[in-house]
C-alpha atoms as a PDB file:
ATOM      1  CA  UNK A   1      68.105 117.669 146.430  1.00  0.00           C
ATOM      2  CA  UNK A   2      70.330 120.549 146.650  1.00  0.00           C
ATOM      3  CA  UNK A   3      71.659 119.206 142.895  1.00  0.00           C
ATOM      4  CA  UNK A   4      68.754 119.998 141.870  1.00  0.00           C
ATOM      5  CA  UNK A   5      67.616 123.079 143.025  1.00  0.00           C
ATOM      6  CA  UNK A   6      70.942 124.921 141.590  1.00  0.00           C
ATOM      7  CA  UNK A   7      69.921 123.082 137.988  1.00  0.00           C
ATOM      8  CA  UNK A   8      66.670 124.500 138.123  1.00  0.00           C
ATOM      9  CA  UNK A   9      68.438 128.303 139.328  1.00  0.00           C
ATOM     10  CA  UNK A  10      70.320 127.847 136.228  1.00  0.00           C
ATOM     11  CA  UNK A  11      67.596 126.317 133.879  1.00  0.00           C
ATOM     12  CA  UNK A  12      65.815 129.905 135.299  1.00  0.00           C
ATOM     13  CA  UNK A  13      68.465 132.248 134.748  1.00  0.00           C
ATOM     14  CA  UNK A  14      69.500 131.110 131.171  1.00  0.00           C
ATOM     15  CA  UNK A  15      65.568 131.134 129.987  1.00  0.00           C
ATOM     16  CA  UNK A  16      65.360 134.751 131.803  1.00  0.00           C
ATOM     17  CA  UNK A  17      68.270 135.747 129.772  1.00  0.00           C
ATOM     18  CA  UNK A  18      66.898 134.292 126.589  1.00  0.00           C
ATOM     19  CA  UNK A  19      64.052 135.820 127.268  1.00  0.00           C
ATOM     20  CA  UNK A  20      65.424 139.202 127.401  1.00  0.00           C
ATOM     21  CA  UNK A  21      67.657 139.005 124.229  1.00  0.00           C
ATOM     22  CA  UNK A  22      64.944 138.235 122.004  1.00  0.00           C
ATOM     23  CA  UNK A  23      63.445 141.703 120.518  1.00  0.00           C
ATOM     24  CA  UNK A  24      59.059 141.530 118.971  1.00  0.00           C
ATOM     25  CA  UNK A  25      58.872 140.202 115.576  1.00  0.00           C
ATOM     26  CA  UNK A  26      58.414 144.077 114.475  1.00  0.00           C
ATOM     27  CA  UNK A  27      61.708 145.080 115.205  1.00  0.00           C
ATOM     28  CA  UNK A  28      63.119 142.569 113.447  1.00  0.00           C
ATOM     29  CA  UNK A  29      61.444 143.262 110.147  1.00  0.00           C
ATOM     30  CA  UNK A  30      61.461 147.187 110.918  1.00  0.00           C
ATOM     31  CA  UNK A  31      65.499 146.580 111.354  1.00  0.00           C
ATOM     32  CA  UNK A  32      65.338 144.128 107.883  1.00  0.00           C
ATOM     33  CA  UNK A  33      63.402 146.344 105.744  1.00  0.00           C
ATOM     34  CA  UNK A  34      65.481 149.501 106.785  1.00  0.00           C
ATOM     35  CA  UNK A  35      68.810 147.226 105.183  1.00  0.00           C
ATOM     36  CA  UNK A  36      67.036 146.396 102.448  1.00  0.00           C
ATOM     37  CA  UNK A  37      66.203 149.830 101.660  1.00  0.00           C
ATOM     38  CA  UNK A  38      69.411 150.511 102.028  1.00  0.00           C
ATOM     39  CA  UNK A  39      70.790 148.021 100.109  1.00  0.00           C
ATOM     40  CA  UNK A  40      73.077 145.824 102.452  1.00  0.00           C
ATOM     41  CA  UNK A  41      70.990 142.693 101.834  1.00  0.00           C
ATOM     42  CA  UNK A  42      73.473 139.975 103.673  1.00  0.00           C
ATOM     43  CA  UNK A  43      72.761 142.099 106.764  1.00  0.00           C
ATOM     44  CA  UNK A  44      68.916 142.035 105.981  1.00  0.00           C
ATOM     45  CA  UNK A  45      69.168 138.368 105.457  1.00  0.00           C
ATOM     46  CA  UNK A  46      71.000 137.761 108.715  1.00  0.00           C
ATOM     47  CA  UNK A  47      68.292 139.434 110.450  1.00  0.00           C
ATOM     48  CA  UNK A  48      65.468 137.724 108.603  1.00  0.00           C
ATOM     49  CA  UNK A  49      67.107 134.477 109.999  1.00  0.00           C
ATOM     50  CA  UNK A  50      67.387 135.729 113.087  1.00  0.00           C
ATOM     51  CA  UNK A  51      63.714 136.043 113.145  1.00  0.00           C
ATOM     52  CA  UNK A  52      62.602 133.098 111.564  1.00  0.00           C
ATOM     53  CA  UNK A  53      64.814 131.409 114.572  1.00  0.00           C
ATOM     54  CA  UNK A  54      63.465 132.924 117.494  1.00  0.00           C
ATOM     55  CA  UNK A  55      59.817 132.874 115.914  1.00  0.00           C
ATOM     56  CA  UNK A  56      60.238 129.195 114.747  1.00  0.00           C
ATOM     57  CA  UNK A  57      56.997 127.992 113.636  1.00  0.00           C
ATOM     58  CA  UNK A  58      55.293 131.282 113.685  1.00  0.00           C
ATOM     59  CA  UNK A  59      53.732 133.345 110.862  1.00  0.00           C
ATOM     60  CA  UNK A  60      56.584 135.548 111.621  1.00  0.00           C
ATOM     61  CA  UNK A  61      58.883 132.926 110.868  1.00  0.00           C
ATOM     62  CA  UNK A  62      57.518 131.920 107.748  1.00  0.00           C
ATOM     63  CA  UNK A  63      57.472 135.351 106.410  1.00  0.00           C
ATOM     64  CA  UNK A  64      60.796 136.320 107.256  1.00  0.00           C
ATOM     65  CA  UNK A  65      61.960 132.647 105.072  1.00  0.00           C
ATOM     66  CA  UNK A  66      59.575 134.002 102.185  1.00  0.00           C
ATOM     67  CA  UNK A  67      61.798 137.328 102.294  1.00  0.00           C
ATOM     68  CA  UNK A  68      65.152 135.528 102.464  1.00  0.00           C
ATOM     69  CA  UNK A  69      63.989 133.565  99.580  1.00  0.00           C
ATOM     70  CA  UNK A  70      62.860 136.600  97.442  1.00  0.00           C
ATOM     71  CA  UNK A  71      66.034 138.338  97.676  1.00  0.00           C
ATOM     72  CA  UNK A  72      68.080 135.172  97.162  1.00  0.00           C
ATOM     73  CA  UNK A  73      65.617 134.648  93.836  1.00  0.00           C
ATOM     74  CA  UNK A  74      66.510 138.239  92.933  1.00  0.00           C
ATOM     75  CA  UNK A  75      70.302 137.699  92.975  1.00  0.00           C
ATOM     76  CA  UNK A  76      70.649 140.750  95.461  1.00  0.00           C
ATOM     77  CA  UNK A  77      74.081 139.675  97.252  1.00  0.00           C
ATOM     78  CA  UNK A  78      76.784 140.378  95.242  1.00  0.00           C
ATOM     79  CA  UNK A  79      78.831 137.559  96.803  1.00  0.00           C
ATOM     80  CA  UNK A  80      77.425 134.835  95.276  1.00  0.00           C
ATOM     81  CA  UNK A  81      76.719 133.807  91.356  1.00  0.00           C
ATOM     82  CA  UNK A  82      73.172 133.609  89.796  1.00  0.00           C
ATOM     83  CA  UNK A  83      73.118 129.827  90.163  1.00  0.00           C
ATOM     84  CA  UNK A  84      74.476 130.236  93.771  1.00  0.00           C
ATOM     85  CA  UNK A  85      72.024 132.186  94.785  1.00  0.00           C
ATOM     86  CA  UNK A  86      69.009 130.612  92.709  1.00  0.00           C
ATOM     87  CA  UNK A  87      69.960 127.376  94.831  1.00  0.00           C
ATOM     88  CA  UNK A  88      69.940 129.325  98.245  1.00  0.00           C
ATOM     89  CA  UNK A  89      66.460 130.843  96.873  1.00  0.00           C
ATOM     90  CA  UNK A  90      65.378 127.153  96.471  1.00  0.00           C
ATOM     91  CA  UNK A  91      66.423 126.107  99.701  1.00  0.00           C
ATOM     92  CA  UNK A  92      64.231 128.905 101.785  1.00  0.00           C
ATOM     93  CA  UNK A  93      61.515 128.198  99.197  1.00  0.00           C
ATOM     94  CA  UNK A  94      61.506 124.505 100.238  1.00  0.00           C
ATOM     95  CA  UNK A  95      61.892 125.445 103.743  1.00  0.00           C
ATOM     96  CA  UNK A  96      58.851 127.109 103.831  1.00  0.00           C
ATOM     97  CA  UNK A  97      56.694 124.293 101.791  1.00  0.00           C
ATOM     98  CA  UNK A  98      57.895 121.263 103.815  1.00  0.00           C
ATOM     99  CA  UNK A  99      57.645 123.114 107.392  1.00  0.00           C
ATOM    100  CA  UNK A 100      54.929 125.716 106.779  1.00  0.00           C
ATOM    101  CA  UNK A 101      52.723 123.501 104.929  1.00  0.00           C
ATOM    102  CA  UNK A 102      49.735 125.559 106.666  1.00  0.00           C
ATOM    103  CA  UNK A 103      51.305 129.067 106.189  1.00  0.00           C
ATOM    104  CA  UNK A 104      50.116 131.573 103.999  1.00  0.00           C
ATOM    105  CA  UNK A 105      53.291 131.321 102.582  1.00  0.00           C
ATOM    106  CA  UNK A 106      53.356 127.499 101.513  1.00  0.00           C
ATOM    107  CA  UNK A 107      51.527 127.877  97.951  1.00  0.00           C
ATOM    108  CA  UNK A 108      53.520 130.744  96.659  1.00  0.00           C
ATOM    109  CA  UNK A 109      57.177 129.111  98.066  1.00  0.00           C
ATOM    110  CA  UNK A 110      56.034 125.303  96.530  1.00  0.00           C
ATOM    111  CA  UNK A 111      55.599 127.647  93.304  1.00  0.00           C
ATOM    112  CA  UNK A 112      58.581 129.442  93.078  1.00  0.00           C
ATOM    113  CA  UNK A 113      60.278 126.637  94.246  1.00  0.00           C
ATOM    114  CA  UNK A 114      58.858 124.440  91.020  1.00  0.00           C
ATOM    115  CA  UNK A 115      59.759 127.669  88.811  1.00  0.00           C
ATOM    116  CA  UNK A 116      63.264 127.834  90.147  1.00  0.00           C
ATOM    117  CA  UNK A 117      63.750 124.100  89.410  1.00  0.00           C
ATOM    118  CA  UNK A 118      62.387 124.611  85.525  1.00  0.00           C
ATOM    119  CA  UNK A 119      63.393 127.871  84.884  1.00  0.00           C
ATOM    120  CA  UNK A 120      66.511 129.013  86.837  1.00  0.00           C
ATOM    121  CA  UNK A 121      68.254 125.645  87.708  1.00  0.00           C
ATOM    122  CA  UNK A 122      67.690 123.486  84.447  1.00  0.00           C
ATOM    123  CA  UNK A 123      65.977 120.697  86.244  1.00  0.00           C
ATOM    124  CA  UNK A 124      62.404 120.235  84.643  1.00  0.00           C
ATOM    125  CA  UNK A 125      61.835 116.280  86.166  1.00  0.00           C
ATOM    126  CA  UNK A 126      62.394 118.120  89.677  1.00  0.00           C
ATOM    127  CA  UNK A 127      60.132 120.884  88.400  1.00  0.00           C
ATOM    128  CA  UNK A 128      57.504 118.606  86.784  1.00  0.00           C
ATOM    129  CA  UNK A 129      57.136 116.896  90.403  1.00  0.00           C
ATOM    130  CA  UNK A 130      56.905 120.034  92.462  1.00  0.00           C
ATOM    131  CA  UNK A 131      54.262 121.854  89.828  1.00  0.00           C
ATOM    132  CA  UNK A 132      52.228 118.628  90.321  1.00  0.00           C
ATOM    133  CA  UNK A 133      52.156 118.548  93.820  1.00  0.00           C
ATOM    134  CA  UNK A 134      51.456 121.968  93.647  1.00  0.00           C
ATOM    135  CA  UNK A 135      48.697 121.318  92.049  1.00  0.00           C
ATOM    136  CA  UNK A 136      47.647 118.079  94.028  1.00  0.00           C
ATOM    137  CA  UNK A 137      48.111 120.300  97.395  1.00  0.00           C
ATOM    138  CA  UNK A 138      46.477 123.759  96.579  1.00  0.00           C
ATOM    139  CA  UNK A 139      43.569 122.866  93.830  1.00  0.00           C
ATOM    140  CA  UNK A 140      41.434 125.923  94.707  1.00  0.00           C
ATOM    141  CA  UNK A 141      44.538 128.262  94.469  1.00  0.00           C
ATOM    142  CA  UNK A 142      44.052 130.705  91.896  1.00  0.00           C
ATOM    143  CA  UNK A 143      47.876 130.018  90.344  1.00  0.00           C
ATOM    144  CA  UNK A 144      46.872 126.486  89.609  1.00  0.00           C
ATOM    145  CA  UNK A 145      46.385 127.389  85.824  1.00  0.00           C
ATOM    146  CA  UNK A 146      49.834 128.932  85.648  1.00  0.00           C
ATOM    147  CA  UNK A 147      50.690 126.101  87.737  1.00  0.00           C
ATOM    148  CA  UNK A 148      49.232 123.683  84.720  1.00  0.00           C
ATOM    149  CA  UNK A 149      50.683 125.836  82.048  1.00  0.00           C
ATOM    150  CA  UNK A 150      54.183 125.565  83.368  1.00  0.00           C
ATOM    151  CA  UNK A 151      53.867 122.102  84.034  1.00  0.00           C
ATOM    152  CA  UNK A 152      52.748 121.625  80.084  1.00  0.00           C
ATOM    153  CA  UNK A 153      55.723 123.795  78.873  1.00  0.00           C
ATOM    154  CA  UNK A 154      58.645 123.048  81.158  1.00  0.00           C
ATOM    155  CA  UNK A 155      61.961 122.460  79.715  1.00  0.00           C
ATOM    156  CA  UNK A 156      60.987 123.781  76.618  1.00  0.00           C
ATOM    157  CA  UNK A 157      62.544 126.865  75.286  1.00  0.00           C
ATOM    158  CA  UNK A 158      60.764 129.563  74.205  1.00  0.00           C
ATOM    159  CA  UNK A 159      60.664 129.326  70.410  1.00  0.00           C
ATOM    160  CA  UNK A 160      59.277 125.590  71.191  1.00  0.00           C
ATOM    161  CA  UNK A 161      56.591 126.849  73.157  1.00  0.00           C
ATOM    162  CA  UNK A 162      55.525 129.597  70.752  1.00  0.00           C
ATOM    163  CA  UNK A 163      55.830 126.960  67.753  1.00  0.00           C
ATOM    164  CA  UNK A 164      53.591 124.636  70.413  1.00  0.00           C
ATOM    165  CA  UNK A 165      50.799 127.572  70.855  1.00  0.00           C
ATOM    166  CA  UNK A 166      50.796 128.175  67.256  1.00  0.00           C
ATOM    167  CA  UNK A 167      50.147 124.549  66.285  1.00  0.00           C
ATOM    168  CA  UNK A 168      47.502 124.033  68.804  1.00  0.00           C
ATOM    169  CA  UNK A 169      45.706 127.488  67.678  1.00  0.00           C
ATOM    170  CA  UNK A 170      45.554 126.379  64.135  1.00  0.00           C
ATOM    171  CA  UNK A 171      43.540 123.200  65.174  1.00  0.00           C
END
């Protein structure tokens, strides 16, 4: 019994101090935007994380992924190479598709994601699969035709699709 009754004092005093770490969802984006403004992304990044940890499953959370993903996509840390960072982009993208499915988020990250693959990373099978459940997931989403036009065209360089568009507009 007393066993017990000290685990539960500690069970209480570690979720009390949890509890008064974590900081509202709006002071970590406040604190994330103000690095991003100021350039020092990695630090913006680790605080996005941050976020998406102690908000795990929340709206917050997916948000804060969609962000990390973004500035991964935009090749804004200096530490890592284009295809580096297009990868970690990916990863945050997929994040947010297999575990947000509900989100806001989801349509736009299973997007990029599928754009990443065919465009960035040089892997049209993986982005032929993701455009088409893309479009098997979100039918009423108003990116389906770009979704359906990338799908048609991927892994085809540009000259191929212009010569494509041309043949098809002289028939």
């Amino acid at each position: 019994m007393k066993y017990s009754f000290k685990f539960m004092i500690i069970v209480l005093i570690a979720f009390v101090f949890t509890a008064c770490n974590s900081k509202p969802a709006d002071q970590y984006k406040a604190e994330a935007k103000k690095e991003v403004e100021q350039k020092n992304y990695s630090k913006a990044v680790k605080i996005y994380d941050e976020l998406a940890d102690e908000q795990s499953g929340s709206k917050d959370a997916s948000e804060a992924l969609l962000e990390i993903a973004k500035i991964y996509h935009s090749h804004l840390i200096d530490s890592l190479d284009e295809k580096a960072s297009y990868k970690k982009a990916f990863s945050y993208y997929e994040k947010i598709y297999l575990e947000y499915q509900s989100s806001q988020e989801a349509p736009n990250a299973l997007f990029m994601a599928a754009f990443l693959q065919g465009n960035e990373l040089n892997n049209p099978e993986d982005a032929k699969k993701l455009y088409k459940q893309f479009i098997e997931t979100y039918p009423n989403s108003e990116m389906v035709n770009s979704a359906k036009m990338e799908l048609e065209n991927v892994g085809l360089t540009p000259e191929e699709i212009l010569e494509k568009n041309s043949t098809e507009a002289k028939k």
